[in-house]
Protein backbone atom coordinates (compact mmCIF):
# COMPACT_ATOMS: atom_id res chain seq x y z
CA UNK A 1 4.60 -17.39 3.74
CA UNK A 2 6.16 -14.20 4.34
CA UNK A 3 8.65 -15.18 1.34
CA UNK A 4 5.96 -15.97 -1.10
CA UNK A 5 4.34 -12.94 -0.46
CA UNK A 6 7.05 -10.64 -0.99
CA UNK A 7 7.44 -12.09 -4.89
CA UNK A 8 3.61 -11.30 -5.02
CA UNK A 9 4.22 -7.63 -4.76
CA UNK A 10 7.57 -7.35 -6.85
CA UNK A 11 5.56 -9.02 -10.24
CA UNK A 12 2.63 -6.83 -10.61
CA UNK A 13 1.25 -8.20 -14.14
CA UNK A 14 -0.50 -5.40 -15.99
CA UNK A 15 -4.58 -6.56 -15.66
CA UNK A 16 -7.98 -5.28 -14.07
CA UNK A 17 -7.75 -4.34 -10.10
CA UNK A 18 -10.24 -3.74 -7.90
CA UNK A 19 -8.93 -0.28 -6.24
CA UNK A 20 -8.82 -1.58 -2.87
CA UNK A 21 -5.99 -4.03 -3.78
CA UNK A 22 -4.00 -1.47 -6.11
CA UNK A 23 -4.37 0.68 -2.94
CA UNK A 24 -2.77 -1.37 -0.63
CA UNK A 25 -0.31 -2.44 -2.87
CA UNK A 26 0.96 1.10 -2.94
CA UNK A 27 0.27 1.72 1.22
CA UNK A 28 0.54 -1.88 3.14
CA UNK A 29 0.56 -0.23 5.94
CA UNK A 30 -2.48 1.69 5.52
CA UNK A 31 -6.23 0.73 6.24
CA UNK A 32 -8.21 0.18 3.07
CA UNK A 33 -9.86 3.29 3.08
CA UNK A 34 -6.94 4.98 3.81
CA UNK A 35 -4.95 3.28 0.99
CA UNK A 36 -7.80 4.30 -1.28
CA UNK A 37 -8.03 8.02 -0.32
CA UNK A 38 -3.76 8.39 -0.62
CA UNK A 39 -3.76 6.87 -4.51
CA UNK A 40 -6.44 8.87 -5.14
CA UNK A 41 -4.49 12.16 -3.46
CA UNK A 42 -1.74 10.92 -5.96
CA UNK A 43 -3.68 10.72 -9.08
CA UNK A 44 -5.16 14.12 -8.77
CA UNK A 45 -1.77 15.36 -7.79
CA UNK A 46 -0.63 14.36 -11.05
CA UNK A 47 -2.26 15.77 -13.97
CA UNK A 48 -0.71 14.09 -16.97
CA UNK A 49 -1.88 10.94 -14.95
CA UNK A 50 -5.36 12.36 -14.19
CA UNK A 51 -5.90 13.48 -17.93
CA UNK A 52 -4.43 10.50 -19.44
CA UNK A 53 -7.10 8.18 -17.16
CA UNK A 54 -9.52 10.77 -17.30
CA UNK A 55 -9.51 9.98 -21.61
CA UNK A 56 -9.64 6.08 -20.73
CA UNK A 57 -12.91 6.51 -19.02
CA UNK A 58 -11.88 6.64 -15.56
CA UNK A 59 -14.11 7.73 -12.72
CA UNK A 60 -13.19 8.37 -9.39
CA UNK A 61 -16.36 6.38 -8.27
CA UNK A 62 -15.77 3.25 -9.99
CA UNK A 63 -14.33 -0.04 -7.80
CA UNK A 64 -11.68 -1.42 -10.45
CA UNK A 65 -9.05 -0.38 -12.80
CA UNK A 66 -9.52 -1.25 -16.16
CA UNK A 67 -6.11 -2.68 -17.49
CA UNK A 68 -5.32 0.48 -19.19
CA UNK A 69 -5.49 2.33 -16.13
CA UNK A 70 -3.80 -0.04 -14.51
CA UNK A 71 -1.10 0.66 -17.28
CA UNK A 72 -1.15 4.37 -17.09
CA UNK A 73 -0.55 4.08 -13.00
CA UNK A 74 2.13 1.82 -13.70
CA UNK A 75 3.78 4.32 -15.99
CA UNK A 76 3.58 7.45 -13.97
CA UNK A 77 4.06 6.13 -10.35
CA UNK A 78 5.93 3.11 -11.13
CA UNK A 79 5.04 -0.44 -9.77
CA UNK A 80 3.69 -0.43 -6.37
């Protein structure tokens, strides 16, 4: 199980997340909320990667990544 798993998180297909997911993706260690509140902490403390999602409609409210955004994290923080 703990095989299959691992090849879940190293082929990360560029498509719609909800946030909690991409979250934990990024900090599987992390509660949800937690996970949540540290990719957000990263976004904002990048701002080529806050303006570029900030122009593809991106709020900070909203409960999924569209699969641009999901393209633009992928770009500037790499694949979780």
């Amino acid at each position: 199980m703990n095989y299959l798993l691992n090849i879940f998180y190293l082929m990360w297909p560029v498509q719609s997340y909800n946030k909690f997911a991409l979250s934990l993706a990024y900090f599987p260690d992390s509660s949800c909320r937690t996970a949540i509140r540290h990719l957000n902490r990263w976004i904002q403390n990048n701002p080529d990667l806050s303006d570029a999602l900030e122009k593809s409609g991106y709020n900070k409210m909203q409960h999924h990544f569209t699969a641009r955004q999901t393209a633009l994290i992928f770009e500037y923080l790499g694949e979780p």
